[in-house]
N, C-alpha and C. Protein backbone atom coordinates (compact mmCIF):
# COMPACT_ATOMS: atom_id res chain seq x y z
N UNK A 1 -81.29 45.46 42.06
CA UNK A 1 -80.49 46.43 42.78
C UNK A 1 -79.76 45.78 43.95
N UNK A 2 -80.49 44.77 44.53
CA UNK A 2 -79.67 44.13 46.33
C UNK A 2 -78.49 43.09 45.27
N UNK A 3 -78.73 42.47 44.03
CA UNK A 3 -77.90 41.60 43.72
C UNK A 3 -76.86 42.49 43.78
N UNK A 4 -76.86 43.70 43.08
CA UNK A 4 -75.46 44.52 42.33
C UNK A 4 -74.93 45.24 43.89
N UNK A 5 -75.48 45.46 44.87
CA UNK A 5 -74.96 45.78 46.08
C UNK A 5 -74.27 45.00 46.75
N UNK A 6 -74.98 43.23 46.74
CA UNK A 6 -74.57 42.36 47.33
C UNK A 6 -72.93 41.78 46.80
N UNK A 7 -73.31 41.85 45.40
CA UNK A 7 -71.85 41.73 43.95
C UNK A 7 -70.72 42.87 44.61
N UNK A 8 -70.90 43.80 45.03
CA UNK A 8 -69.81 44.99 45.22
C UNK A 8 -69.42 44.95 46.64
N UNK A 9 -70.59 44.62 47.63
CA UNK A 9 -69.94 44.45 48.74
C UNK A 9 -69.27 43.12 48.89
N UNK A 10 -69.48 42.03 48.30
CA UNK A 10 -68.61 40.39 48.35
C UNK A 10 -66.90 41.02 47.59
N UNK A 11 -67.54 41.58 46.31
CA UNK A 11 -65.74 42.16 45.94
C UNK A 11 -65.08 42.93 46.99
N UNK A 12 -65.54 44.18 47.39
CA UNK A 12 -65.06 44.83 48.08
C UNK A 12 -64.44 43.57 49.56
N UNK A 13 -65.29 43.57 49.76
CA UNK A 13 -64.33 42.14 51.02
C UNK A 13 -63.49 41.26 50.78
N UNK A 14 -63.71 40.97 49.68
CA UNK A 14 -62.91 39.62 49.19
C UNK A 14 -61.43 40.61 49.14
N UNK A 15 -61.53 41.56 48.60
CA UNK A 15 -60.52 42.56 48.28
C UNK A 15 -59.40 42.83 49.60
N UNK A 16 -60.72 43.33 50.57
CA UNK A 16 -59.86 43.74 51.77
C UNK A 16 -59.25 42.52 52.99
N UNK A 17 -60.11 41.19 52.43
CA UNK A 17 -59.34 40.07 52.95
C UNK A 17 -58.17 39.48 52.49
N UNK A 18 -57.71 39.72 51.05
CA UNK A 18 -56.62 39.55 50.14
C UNK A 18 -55.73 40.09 50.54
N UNK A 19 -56.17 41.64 51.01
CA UNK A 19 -54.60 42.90 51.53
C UNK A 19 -54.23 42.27 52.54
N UNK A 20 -55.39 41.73 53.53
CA UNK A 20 -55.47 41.90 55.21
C UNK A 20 -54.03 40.31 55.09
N UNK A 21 -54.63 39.38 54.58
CA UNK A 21 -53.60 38.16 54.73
C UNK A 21 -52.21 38.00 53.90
N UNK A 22 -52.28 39.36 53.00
CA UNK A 22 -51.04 39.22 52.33
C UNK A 22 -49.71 38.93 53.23
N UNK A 23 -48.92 37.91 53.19
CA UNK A 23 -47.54 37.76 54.11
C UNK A 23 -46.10 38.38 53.46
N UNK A 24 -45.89 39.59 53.88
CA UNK A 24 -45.07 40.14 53.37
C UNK A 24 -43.42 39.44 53.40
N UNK A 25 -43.01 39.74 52.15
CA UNK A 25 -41.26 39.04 52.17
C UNK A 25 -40.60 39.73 53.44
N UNK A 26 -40.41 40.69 53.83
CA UNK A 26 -40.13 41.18 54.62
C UNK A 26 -40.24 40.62 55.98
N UNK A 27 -41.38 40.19 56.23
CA UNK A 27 -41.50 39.44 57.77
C UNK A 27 -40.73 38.13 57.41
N UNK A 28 -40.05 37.56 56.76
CA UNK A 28 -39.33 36.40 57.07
C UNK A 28 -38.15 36.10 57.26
N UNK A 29 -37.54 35.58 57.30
CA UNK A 29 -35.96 35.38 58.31
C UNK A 29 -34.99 35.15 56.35
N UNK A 30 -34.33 35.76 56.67
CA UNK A 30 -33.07 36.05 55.67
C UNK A 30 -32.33 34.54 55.33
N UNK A 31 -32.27 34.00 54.27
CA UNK A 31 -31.04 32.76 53.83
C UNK A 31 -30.02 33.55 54.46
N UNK A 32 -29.08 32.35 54.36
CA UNK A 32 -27.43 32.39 54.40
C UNK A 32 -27.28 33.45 53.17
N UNK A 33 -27.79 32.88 52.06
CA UNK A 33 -26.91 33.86 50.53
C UNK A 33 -27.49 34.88 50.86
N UNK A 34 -28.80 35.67 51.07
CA UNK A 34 -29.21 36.35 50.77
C UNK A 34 -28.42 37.30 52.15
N UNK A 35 -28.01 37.10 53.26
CA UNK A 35 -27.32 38.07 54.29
C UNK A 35 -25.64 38.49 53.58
N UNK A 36 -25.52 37.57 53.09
CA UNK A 36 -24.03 37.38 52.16
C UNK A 36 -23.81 38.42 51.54
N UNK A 37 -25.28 38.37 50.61
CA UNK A 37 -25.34 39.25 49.16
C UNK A 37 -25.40 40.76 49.84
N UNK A 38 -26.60 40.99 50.71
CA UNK A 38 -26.85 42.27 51.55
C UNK A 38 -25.52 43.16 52.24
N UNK A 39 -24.50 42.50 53.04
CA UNK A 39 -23.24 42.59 53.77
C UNK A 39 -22.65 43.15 52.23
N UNK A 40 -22.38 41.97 51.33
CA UNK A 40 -20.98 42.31 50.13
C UNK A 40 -21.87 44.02 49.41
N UNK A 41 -22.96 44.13 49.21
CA UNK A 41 -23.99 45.55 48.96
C UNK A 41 -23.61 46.23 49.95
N UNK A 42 -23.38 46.20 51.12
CA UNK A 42 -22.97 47.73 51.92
C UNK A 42 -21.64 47.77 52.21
N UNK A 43 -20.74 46.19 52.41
CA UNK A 43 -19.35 46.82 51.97
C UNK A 43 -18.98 47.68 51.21
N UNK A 44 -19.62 47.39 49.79
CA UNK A 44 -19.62 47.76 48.04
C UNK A 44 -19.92 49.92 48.76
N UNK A 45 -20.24 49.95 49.23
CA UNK A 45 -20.98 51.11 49.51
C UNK A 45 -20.59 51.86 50.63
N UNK A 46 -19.10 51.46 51.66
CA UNK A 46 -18.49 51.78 52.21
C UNK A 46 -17.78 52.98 52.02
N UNK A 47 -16.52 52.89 50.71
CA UNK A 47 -15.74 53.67 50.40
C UNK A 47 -14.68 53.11 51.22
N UNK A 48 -14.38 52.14 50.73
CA UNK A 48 -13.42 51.65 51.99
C UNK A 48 -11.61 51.76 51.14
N UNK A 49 -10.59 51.70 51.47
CA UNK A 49 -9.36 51.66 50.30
C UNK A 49 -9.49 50.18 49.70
N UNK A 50 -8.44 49.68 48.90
CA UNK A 50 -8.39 48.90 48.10
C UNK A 50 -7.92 47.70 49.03
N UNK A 51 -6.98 48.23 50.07
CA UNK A 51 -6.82 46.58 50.85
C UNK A 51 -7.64 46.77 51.75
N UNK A 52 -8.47 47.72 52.49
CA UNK A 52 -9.13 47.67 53.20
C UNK A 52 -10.62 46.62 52.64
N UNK A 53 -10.91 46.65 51.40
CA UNK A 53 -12.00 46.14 51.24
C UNK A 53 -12.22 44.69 50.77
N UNK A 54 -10.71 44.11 50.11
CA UNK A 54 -11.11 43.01 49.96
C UNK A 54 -10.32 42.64 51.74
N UNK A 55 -9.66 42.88 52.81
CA UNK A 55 -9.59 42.12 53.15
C UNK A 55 -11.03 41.54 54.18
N UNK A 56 -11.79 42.45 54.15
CA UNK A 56 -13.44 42.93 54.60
C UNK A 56 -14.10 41.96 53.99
N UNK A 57 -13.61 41.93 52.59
CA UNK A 57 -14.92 40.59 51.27
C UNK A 57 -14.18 39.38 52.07
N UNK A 58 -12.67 39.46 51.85
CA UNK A 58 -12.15 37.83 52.41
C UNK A 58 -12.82 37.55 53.47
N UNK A 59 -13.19 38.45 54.11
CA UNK A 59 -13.66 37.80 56.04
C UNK A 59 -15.27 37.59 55.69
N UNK A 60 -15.51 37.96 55.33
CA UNK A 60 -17.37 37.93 54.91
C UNK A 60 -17.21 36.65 53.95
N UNK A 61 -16.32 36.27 52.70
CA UNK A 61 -16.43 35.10 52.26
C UNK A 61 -15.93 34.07 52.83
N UNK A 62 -15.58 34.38 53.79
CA UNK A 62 -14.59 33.46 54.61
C UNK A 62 -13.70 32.50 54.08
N UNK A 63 -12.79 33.12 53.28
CA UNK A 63 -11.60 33.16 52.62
C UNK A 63 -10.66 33.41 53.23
N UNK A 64 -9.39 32.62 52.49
CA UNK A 64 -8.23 33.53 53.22
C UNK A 64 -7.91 34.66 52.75
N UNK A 65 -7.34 35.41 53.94
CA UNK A 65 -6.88 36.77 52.89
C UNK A 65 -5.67 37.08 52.22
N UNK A 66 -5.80 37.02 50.94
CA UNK A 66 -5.13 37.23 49.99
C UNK A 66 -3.76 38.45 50.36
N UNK A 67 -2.66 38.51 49.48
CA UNK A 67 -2.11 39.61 49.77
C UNK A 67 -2.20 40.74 48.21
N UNK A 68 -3.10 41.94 48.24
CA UNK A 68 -3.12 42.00 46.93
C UNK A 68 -2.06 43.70 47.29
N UNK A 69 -1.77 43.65 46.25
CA UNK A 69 -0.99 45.14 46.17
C UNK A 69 -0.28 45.07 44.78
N UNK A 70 0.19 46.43 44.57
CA UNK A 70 0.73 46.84 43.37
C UNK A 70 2.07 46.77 43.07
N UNK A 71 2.11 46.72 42.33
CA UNK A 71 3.93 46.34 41.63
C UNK A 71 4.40 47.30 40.82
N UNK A 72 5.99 47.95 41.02
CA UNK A 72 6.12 48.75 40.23
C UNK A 72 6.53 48.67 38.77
N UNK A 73 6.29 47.40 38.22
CA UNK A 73 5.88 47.17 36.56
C UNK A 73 4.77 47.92 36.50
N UNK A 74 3.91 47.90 36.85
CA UNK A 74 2.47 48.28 36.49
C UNK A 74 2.15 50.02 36.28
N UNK A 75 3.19 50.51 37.29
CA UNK A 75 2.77 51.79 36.63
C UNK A 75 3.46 52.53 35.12
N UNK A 76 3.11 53.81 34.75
CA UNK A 76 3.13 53.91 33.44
C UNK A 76 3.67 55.39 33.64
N UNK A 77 4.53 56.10 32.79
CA UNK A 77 4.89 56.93 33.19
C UNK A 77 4.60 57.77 31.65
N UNK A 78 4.06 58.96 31.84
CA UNK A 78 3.30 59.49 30.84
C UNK A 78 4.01 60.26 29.63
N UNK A 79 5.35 60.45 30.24
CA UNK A 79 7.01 61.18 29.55
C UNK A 79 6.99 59.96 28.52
N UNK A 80 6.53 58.15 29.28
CA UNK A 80 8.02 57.43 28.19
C UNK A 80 6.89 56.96 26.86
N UNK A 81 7.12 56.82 26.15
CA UNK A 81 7.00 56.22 24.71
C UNK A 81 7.01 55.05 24.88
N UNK A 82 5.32 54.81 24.03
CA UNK A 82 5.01 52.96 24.16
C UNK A 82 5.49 53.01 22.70
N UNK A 83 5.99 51.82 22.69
CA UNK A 83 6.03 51.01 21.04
C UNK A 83 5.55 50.08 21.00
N UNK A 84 3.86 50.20 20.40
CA UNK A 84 3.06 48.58 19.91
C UNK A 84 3.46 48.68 18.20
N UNK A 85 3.67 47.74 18.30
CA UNK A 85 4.03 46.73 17.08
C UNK A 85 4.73 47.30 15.82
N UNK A 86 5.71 48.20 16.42
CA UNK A 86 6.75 48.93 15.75
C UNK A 86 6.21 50.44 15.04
N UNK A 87 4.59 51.02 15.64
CA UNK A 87 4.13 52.13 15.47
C UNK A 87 4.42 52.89 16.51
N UNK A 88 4.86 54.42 16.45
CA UNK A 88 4.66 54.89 17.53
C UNK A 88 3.24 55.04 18.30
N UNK A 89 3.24 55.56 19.51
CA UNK A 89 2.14 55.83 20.21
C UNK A 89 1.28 57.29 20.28
């Protein structure tokens, strides 16, 4: 009976010395990538406009900033008629 008490109280400690020294990820100081990755995750999560956000990624990647914007080739106008490959659309 003292062995199987003695057996449960050594687990039981061993147990609560395992929790007690666990070193959590959390208590340690952040990489370079990993503040990078965290920042580009709450930009991502901003709602920011379209030049507003990369010019936000350019400064966080420390890039230059690009000039991005739209061209009026690109839009599509829903009246005109595409012709792929001599089928209508």
């Amino acid at each position: 009976m003292k062995t199987l008490l003695a057996t449960c109280l050594l687990l039981a400690v061993s147990v609560l010395a395992g929790c007690a020294s666990h070193v959590s990820p959390e208590l340690r100081p952040y990489s370079a990538e990993e503040r990078k990755e965290l920042a580009l995750e709450a930009l991502n999560r901003r709602g920011l406009s379209f030049d507003e956000y990369h010019a936000k990624k350019a400064e966080l990647l420390g890039q230059p900033q690009k000039a991005f914007s739209f061209d009026k080739q690109g839009e599509m106008n829903a009246e005109r008629a595409v012709q792929l490959h001599g089928r209508p659309s």
